[in-house]
Protein backbone atom coordinates (compact mmCIF):
# COMPACT_ATOMS: atom_id res chain seq x y z
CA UNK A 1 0.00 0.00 0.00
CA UNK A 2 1.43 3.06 -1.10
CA UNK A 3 1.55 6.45 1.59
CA UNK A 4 -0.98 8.92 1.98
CA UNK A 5 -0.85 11.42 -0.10
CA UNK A 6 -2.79 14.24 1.30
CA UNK A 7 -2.63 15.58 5.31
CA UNK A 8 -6.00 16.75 6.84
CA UNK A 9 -6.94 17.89 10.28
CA UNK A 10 -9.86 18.52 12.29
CA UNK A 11 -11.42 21.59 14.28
CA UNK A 12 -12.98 20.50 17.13
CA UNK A 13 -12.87 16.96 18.44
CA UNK A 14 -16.60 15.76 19.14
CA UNK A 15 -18.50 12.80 18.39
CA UNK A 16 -19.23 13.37 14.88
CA UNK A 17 -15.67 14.08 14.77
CA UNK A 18 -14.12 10.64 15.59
CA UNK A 19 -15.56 10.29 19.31
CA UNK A 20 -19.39 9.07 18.86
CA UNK A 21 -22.44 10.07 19.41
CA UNK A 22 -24.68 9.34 22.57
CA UNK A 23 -28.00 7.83 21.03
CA UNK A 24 -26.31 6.60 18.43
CA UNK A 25 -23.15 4.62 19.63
CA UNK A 26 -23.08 2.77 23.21
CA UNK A 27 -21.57 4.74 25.72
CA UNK A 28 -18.80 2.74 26.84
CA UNK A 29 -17.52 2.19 23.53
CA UNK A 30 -17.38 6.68 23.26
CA UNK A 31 -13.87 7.71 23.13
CA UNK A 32 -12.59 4.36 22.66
CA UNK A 33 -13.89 2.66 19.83
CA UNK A 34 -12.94 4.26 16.18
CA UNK A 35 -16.05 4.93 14.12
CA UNK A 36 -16.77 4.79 10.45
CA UNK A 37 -19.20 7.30 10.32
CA UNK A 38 -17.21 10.26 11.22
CA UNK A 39 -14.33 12.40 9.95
CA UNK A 40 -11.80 10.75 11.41
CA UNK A 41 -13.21 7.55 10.24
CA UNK A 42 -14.22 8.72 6.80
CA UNK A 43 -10.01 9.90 6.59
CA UNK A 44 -9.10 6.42 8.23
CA UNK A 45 -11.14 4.27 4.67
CA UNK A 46 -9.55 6.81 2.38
CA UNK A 47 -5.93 5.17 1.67
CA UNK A 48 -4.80 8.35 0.07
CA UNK A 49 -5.44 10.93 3.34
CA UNK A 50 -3.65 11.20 6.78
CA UNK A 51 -5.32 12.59 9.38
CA UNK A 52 -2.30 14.09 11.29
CA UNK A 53 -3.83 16.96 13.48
CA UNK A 54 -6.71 17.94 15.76
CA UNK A 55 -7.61 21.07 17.25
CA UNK A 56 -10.08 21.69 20.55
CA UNK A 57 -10.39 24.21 22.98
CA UNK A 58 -11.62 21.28 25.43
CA UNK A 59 -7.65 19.33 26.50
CA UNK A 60 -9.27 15.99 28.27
CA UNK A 61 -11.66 16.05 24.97
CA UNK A 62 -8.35 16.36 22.88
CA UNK A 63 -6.23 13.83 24.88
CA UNK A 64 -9.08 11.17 24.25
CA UNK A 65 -9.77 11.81 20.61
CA UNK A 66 -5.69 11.52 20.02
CA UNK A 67 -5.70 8.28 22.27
CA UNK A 68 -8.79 6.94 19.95
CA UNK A 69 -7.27 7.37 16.76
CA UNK A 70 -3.63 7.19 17.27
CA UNK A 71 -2.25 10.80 17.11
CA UNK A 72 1.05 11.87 18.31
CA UNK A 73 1.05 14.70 21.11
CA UNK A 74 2.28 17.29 18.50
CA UNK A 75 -0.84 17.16 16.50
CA UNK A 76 -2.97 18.18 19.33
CA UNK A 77 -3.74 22.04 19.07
CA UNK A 78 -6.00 23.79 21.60
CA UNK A 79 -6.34 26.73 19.35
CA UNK A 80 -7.12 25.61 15.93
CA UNK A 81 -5.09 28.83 14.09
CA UNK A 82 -2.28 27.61 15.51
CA UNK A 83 -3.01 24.17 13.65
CA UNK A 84 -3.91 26.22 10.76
CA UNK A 85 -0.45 27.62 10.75
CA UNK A 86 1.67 24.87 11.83
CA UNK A 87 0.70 22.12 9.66
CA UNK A 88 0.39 22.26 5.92
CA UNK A 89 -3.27 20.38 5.75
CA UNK A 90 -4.80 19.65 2.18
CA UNK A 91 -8.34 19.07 4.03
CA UNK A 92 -9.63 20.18 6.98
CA UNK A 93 -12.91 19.02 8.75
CA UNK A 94 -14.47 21.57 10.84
CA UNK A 95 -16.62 19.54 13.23
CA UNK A 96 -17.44 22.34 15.24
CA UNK A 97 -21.39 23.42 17.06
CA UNK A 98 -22.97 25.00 13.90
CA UNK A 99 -23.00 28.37 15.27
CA UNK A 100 -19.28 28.17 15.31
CA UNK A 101 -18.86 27.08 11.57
CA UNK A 102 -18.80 30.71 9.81
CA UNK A 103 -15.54 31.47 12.34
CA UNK A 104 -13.98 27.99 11.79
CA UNK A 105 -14.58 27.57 8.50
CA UNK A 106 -13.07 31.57 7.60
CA UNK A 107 -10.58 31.17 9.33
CA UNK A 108 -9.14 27.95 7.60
CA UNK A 109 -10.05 29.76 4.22
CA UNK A 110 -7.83 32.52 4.72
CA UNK A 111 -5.16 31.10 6.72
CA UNK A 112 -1.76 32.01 5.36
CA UNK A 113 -1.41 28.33 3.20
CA UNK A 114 -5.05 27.65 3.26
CA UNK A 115 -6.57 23.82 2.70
CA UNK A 116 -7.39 22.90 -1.03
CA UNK A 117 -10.88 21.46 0.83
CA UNK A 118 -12.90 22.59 3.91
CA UNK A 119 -15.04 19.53 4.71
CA UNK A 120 -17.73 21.47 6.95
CA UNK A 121 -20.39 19.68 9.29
CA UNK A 122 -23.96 20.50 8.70
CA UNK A 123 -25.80 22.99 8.22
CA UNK A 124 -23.58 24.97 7.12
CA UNK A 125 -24.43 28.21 9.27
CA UNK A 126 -26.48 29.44 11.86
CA UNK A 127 -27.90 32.50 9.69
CA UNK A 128 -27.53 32.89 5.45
CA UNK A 129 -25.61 35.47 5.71
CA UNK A 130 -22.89 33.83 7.48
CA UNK A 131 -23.41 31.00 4.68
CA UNK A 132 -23.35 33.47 2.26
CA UNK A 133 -19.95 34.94 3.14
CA UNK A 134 -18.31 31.69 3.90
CA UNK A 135 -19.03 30.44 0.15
CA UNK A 136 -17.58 33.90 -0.99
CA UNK A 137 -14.83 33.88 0.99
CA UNK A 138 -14.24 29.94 0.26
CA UNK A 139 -14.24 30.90 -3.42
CA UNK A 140 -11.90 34.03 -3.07
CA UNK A 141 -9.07 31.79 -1.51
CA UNK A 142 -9.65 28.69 -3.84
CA UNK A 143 -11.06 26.75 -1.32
CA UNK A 144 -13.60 24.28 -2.07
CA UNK A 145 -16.59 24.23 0.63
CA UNK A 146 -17.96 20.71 1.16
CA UNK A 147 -20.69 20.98 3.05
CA UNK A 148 -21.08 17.07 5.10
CA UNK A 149 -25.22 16.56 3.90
CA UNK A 150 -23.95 12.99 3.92
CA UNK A 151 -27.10 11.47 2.37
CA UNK A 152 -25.47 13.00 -1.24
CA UNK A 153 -22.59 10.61 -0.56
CA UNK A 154 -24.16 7.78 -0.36
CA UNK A 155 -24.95 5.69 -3.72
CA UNK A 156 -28.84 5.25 -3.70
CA UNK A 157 -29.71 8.41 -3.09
CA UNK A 158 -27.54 9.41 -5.89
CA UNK A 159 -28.74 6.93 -8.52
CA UNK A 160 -31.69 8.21 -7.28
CA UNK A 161 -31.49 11.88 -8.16
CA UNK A 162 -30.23 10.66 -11.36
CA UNK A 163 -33.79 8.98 -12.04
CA UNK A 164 -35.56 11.89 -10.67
CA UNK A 165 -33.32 14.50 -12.95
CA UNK A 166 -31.93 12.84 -15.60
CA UNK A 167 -34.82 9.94 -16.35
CA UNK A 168 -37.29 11.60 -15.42
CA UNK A 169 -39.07 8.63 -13.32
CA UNK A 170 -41.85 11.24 -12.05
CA UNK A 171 -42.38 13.68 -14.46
CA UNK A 172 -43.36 16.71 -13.46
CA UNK A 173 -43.29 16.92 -9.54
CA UNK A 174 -46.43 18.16 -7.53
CA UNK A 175 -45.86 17.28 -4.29
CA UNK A 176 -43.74 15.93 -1.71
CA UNK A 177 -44.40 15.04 2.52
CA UNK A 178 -41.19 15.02 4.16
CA UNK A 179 -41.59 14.02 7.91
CA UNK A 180 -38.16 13.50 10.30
CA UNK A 181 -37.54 14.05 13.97
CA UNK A 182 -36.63 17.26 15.93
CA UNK A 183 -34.22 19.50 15.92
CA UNK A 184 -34.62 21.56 13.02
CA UNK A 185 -31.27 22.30 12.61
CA UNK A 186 -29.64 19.74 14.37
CA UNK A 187 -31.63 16.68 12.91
CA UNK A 188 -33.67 18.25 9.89
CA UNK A 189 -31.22 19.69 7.79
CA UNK A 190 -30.89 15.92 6.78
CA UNK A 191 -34.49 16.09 5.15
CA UNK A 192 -34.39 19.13 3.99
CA UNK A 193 -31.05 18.73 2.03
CA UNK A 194 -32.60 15.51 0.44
CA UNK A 195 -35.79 17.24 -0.66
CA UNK A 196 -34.00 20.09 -2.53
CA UNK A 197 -31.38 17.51 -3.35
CA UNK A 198 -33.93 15.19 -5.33
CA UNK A 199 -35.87 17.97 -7.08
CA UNK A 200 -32.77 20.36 -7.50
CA UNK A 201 -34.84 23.65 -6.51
CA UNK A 202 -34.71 26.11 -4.26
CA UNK A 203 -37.71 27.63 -1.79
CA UNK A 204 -39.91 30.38 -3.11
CA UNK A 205 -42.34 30.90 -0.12
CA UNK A 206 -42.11 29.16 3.44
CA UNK A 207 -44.96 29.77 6.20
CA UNK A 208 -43.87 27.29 9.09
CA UNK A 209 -44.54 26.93 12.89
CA UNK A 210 -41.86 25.97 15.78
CA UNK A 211 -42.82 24.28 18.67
CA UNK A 212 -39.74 25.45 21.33
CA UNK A 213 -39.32 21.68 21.68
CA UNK A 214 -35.66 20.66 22.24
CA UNK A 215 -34.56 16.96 23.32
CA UNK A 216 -31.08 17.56 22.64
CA UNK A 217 -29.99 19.05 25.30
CA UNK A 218 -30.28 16.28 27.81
CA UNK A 219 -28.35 14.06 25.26
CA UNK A 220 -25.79 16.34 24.75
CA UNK A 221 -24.95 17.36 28.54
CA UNK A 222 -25.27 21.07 26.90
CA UNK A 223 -25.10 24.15 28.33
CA UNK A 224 -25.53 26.35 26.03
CA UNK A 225 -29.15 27.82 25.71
CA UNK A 226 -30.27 27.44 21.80
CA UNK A 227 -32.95 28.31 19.66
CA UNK A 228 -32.78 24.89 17.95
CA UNK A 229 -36.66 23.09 18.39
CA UNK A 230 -38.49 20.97 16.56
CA UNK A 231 -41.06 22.98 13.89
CA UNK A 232 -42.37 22.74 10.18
CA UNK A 233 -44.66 23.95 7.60
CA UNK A 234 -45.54 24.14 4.42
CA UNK A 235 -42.50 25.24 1.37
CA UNK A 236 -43.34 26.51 -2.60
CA UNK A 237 -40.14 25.34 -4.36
CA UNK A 238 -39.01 27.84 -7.66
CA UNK A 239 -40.19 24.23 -9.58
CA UNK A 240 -43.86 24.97 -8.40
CA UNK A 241 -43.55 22.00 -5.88
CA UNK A 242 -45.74 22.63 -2.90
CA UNK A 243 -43.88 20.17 -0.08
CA UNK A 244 -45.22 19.81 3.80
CA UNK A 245 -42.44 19.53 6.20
CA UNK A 246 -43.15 17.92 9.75
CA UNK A 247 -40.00 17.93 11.69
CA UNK A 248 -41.74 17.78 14.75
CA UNK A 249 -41.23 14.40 16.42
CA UNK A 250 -39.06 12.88 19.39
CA UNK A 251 -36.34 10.87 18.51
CA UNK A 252 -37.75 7.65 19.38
CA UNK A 253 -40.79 7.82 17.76
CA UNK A 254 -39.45 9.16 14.50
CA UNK A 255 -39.00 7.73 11.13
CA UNK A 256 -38.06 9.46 8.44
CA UNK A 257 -40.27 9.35 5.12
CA UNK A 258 -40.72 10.89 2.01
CA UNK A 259 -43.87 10.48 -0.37
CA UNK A 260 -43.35 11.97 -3.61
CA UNK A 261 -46.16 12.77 -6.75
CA UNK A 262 -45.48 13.77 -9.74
CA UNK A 263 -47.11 13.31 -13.41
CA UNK A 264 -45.75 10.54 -13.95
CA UNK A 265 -45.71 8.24 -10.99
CA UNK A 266 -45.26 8.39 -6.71
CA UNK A 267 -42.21 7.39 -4.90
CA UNK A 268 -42.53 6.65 -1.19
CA UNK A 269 -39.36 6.46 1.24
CA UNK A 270 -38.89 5.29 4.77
CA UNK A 271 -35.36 5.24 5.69
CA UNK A 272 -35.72 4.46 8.75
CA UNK A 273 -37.66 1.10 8.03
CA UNK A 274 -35.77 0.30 5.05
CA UNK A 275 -38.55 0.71 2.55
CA UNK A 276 -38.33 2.31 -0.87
CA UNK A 277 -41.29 1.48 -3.24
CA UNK A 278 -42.20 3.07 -6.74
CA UNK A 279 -45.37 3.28 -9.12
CA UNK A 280 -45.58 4.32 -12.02
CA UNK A 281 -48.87 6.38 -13.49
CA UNK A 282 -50.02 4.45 -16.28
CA UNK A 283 -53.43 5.44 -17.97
CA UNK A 284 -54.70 6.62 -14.54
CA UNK A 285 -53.62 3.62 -13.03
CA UNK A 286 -50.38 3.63 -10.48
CA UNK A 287 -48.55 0.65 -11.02
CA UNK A 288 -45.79 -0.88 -8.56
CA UNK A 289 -42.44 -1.01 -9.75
CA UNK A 290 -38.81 -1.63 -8.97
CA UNK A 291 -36.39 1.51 -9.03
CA UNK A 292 -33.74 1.28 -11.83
CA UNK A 293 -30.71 0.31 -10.66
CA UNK A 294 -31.47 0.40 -6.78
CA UNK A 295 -30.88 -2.71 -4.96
CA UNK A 296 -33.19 -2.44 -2.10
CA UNK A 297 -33.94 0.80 0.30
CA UNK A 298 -31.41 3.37 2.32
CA UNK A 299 -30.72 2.31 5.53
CA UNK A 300 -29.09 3.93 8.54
CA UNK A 301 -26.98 1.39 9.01
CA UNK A 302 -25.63 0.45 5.82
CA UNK A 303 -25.77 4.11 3.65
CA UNK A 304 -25.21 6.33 6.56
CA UNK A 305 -22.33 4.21 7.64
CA UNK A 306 -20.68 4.28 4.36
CA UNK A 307 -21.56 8.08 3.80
CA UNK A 308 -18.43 9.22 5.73
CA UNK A 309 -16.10 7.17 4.04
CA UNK A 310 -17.24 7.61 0.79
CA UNK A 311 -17.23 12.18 1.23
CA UNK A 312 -13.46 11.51 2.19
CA UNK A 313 -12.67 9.52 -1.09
CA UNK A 314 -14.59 12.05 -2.92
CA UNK A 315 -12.62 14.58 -1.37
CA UNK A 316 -9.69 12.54 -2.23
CA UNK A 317 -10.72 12.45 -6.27
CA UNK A 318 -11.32 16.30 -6.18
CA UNK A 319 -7.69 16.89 -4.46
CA UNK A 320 -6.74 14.68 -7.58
CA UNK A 321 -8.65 16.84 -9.77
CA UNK A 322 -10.84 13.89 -10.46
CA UNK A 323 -14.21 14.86 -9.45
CA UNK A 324 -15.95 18.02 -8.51
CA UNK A 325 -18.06 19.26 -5.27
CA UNK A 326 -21.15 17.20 -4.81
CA UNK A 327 -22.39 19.00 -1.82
CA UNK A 328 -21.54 22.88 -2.33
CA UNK A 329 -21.96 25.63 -0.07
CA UNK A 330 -24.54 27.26 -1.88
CA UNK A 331 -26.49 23.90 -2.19
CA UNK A 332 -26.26 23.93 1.87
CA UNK A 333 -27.17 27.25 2.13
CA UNK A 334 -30.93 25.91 0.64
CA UNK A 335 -31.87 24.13 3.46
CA UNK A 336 -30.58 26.76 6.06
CA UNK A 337 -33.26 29.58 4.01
CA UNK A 338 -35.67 27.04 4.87
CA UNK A 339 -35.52 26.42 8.27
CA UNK A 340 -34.65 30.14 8.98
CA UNK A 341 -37.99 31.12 7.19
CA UNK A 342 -39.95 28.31 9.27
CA UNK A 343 -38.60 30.65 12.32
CA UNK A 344 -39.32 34.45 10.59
CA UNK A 345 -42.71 32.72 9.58
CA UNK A 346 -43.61 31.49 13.77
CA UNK A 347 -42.29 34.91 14.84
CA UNK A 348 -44.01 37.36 12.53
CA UNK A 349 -46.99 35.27 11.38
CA UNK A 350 -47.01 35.51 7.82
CA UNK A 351 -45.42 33.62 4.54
CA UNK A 352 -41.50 34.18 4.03
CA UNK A 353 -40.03 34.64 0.68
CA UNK A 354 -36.79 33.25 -0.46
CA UNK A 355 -34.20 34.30 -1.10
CA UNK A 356 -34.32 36.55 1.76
CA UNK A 357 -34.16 40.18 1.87
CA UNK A 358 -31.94 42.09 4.51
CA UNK A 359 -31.79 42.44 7.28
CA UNK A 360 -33.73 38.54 7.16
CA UNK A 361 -30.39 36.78 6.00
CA UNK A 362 -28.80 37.72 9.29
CA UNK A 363 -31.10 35.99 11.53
CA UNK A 364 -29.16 33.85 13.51
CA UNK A 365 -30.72 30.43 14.55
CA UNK A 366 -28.12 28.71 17.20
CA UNK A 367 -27.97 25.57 17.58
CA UNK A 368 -25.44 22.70 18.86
């Protein structure tokens, strides 16, 4: 096996990081056991990238994350610009809280001997405008921003955004449900990614409603006092899709589903049970039928796993010059114009339209 070719590093050294997640992963096996779906694992399954450095403010959260995955003392940083400027890093993660990202993720961009790729943790921002100025910035340097919606790396859902676009398996779309758990930013970006993913638009109108519900909170140990809740509502996409958006439900009781209809046929997706099914409209009649090149339905277990290694050998082929960005900054920054107009629509009580005006884009919506 031939060495690594490219170095990356990682702001901030948390569970999506390389340490696990409570509610996901057992708790005895957090800051122990090395796991694929993270940064440090997606870097571990791509042969060509090193993870050499890490950088967190907390020291007993750095000393366990460099135990975990086998770093030397040297590449533990408690202030990530002094990794910045210390270590020549073709990629760096920025696994920061969200409301940190527009500071983490500028000041890798215009360090002095910037990364070729900032591999940045969803959603992208806590308000557009931050988004906004972090793709600008991003594209000033010659930085690519990959933002980590890590349903676009895995291979169904791309095969099946290539039937949606390029085949045109529903024709023209009407409608979509999307239903997922709370938080809105924490949880829901997934869903919301996916929808504008699939029909490649962007939001027109949003009226939504937030319910001030946060479970997070106890699962995290946090301290920090958030607007992050669960919420929802109703979007317009710039295709003329009118999509409802329930992102209201407690972990445990959630699934997350998709039901699609368009003029040529439904699709309906659970990914949490592992069902994908498929009819097409033919003379009035839906009729059930296998998706094209889709073995089976996205699963948790077996996509989402895989998603983190496969974004780090995509980031590998676009350091080669291989492959280009399949999760942009400006894509992200979709999503985030939802869920901020869910919270402009609760707190003034009318429809939002997108893009938003200022002063709208710098509504800040923190979150973990």
């Amino acid at each position: 096996m031939s060495e690594p070719t490219y170095r990356a590093g990682i702001v901030g050294a948390g569970g999506i990081a390389g340490l696990g997640i409570l509610g996901m992963h057992d708790a005895a096996d957090i800051g122990t056991k090395r796991f694929e779906a993270s940064h440090a694992g997606g870097f571990e399954a791509a042969e060509g990238i090193e993870l050499v450095a890490v950088a967190d403010v907390d020291g007993e959260k750095l000393e366990t994350f460099g135990d975990a995955w086998g770093l030397p003392e040297s590449g533990l940083y408690e202030d990530h610009r002094e990794m910045l400027a210390a270590e020549d890093l073709d990629v760096v993660s920025v696994c920061t809280p969200s409301y940190l990202h527009h500071e983490h993720v500028l000041d890798a961009a215009r360090a002095e001997n910037p990364p070729e790729v900032i591999w940045c943790e969803k959603p992208i921002a806590s308000a557009v405008s931050d988004a906004e100025e972090m793709c600008r910035v991003c594209e000033e340097r010659g930085v690519e921003l990959v933002v980590n919606h890590s349903f676009r790396f895995t291979d169904k859902l791309r095969r099946l955004r290539e039937l949606v676009q390029e085949e045109d398996l529903l024709g023209e779309m009407h409608s979509v449900t999307a239903q997922f758990r709370m938080e809105l930013l924490r949880n829901s970006t997934h869903l919301l990614d996916t929808l504008v993913y699939l029909l490649d638009a962007r939001a027109s109108r949003v009226a939504g409603h937030v319910t001030g519900e946060n479970e997070a909170a106890e699962s995290l140990s946090a301290t920090r006092s958030v607007d992050d809740a669960g919420g929802g509502g109703f979007v317009v996409m710039d295709d003329g899709t009118f999509a409802t958006v329930d992102c209201t439900i407690p972990r445990a009781d959630s699934s997350m589903t998709f039901q699609f209809v368009g003029s040529a046929g439904k699709l309906y997706m659970n990914n949490d049970d592992g069902e994908w099914r498929y009819w097409s409209l033919e003379d009035g009649d839906h009729v059930e039928q296998s998706l094209p090149g889709i073995d089976g339905a996205w699963t948790w277990e077996e996509d989402y796993r895989r998603a983190f290694p496969n974004a780090a050998r995509h980031i590998e082929s676009m350091l080669d010059d291989d492959a280009d960005n399949p999760s942009t900054g400006e894509e992200a920054t979709r999503s985030l114009e939802i869920i901020v107009g869910f919270y402009l629509s609760e707190y003034t009580g009318g429809h939002v339209e997108v893009p938003l005006e200022r002063p709208l884009r710098d509504v800040e919506i923190t979150s973990w």
